[in-house]
C-alpha atoms as a PDB file:
ATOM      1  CA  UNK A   1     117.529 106.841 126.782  1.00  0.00           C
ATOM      2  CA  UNK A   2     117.541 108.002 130.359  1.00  0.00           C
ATOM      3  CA  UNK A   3     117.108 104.728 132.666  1.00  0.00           C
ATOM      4  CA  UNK A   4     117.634 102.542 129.508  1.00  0.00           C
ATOM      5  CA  UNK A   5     121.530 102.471 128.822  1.00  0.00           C
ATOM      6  CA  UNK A   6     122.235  98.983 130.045  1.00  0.00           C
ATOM      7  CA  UNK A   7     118.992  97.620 128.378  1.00  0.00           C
ATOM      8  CA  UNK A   8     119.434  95.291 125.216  1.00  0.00           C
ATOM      9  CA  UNK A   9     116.803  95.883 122.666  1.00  0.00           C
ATOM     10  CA  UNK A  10     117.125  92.542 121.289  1.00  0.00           C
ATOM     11  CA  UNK A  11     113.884  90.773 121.033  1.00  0.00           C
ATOM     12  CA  UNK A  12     114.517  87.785 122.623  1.00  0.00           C
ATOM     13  CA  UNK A  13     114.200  84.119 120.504  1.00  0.00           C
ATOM     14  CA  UNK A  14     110.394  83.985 120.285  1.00  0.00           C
ATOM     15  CA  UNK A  15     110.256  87.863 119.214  1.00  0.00           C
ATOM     16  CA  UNK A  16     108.889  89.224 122.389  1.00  0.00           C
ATOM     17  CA  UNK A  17     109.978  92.871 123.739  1.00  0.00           C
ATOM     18  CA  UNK A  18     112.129  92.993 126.527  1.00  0.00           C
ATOM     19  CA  UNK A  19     110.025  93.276 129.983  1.00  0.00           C
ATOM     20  CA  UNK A  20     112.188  96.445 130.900  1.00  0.00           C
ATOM     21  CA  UNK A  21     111.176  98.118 127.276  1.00  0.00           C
ATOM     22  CA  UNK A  22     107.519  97.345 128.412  1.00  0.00           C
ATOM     23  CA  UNK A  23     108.167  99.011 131.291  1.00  0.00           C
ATOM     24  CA  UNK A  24     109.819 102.055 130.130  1.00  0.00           C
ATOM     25  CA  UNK A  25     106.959 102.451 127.304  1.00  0.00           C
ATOM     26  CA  UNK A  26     104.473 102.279 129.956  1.00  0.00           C
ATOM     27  CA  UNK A  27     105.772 104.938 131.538  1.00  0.00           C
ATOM     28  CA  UNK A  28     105.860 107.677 128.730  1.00  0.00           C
ATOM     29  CA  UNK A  29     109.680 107.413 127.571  1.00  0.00           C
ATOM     30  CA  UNK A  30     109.928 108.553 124.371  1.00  0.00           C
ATOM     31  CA  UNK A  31     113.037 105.879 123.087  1.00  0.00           C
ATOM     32  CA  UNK A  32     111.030 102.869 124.478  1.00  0.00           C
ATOM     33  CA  UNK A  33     107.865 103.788 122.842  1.00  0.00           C
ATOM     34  CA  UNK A  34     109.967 104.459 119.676  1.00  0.00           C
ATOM     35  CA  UNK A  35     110.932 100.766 119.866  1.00  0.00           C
ATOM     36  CA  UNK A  36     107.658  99.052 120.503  1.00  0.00           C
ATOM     37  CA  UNK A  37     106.089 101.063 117.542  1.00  0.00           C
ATOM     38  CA  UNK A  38     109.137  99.880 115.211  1.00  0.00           C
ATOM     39  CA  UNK A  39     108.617  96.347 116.681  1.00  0.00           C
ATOM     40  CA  UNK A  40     105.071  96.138 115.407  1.00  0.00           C
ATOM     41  CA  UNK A  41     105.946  97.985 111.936  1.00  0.00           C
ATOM     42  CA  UNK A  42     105.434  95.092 109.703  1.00  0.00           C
ATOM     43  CA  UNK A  43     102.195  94.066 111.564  1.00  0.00           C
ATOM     44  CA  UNK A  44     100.870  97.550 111.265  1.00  0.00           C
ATOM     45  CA  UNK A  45     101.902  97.886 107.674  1.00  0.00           C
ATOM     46  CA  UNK A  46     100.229  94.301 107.121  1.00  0.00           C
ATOM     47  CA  UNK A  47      97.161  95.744 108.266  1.00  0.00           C
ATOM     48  CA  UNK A  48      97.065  99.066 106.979  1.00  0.00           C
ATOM     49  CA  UNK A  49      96.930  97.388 103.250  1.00  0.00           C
ATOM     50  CA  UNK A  50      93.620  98.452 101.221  1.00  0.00           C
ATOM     51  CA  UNK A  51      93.264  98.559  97.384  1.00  0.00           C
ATOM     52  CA  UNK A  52      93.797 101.942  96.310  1.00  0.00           C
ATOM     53  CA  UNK A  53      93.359 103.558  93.135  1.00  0.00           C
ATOM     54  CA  UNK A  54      95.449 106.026  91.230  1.00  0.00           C
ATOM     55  CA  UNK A  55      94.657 109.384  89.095  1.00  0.00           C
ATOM     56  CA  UNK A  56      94.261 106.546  86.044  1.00  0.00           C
ATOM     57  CA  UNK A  57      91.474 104.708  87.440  1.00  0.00           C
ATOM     58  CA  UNK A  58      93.942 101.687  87.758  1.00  0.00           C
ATOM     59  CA  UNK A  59      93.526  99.787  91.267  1.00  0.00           C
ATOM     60  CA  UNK A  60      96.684  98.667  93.342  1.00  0.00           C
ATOM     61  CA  UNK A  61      97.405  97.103  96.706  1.00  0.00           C
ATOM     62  CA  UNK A  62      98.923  99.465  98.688  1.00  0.00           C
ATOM     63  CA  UNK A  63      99.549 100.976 102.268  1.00  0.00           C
ATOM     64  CA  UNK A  64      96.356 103.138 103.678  1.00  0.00           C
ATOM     65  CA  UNK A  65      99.114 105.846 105.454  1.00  0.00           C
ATOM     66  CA  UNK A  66      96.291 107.159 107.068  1.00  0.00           C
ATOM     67  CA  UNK A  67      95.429 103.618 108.532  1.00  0.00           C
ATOM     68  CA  UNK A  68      98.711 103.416 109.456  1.00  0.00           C
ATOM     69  CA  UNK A  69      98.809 106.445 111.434  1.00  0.00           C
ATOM     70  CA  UNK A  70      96.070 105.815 113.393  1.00  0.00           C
ATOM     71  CA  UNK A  71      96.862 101.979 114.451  1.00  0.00           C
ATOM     72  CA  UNK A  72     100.466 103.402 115.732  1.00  0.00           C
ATOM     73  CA  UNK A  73      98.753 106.318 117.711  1.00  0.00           C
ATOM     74  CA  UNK A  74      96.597 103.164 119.332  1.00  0.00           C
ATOM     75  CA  UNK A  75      99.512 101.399 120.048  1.00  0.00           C
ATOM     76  CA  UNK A  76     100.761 104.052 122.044  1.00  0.00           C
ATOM     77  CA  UNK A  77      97.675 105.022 123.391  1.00  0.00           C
ATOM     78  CA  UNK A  78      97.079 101.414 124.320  1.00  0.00           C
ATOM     79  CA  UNK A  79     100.843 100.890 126.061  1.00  0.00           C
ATOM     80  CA  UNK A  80     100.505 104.207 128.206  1.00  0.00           C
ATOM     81  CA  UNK A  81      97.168 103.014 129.393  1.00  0.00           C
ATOM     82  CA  UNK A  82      98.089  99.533 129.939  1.00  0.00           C
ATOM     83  CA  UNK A  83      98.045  98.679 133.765  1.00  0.00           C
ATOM     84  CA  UNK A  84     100.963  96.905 135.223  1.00  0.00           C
END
């Protein structure tokens, strides 16, 4: 992490990102953006659940990894265009 070394990447008590990560994110560096998609994993993954079905017919709950995909490519997309 190039400006980032003396950053903690502890969320803070009420699990908000640190304002610096925000920054850094914002600003296209790779790390940051790294941690703000691995902050919002479980969310995405929440969302990204569909039924699904297997070769057997038999229907399951399960992660859409396409869904997945393309909510973390908006969450990027949305933090590099976010105006500060």
């Amino acid at each position: 992490m190039n400006g980032m070394n003396n950053i903690s990447i502890q969320n803070d008590e009420r699990g908000l990102l640190p304002f610096p990560i925000i920054i850094a994110a914002n600003t296209g560096e790779a790390e940051a953006l790294r941690i703000v998609v691995k902050h919002y994993d479980s969310y995405i993954g929440s969302l990204s659940m569909r039924k699904l079905r297997d070769e057997q017919d038999n229907t399951y709950w399960g992660i859409d990894g396409d869904m997945q995909s393309r909510l973390r490519s908006k969450l990027m997309q949305s933090v590099l265009a976010f105006k500060i």
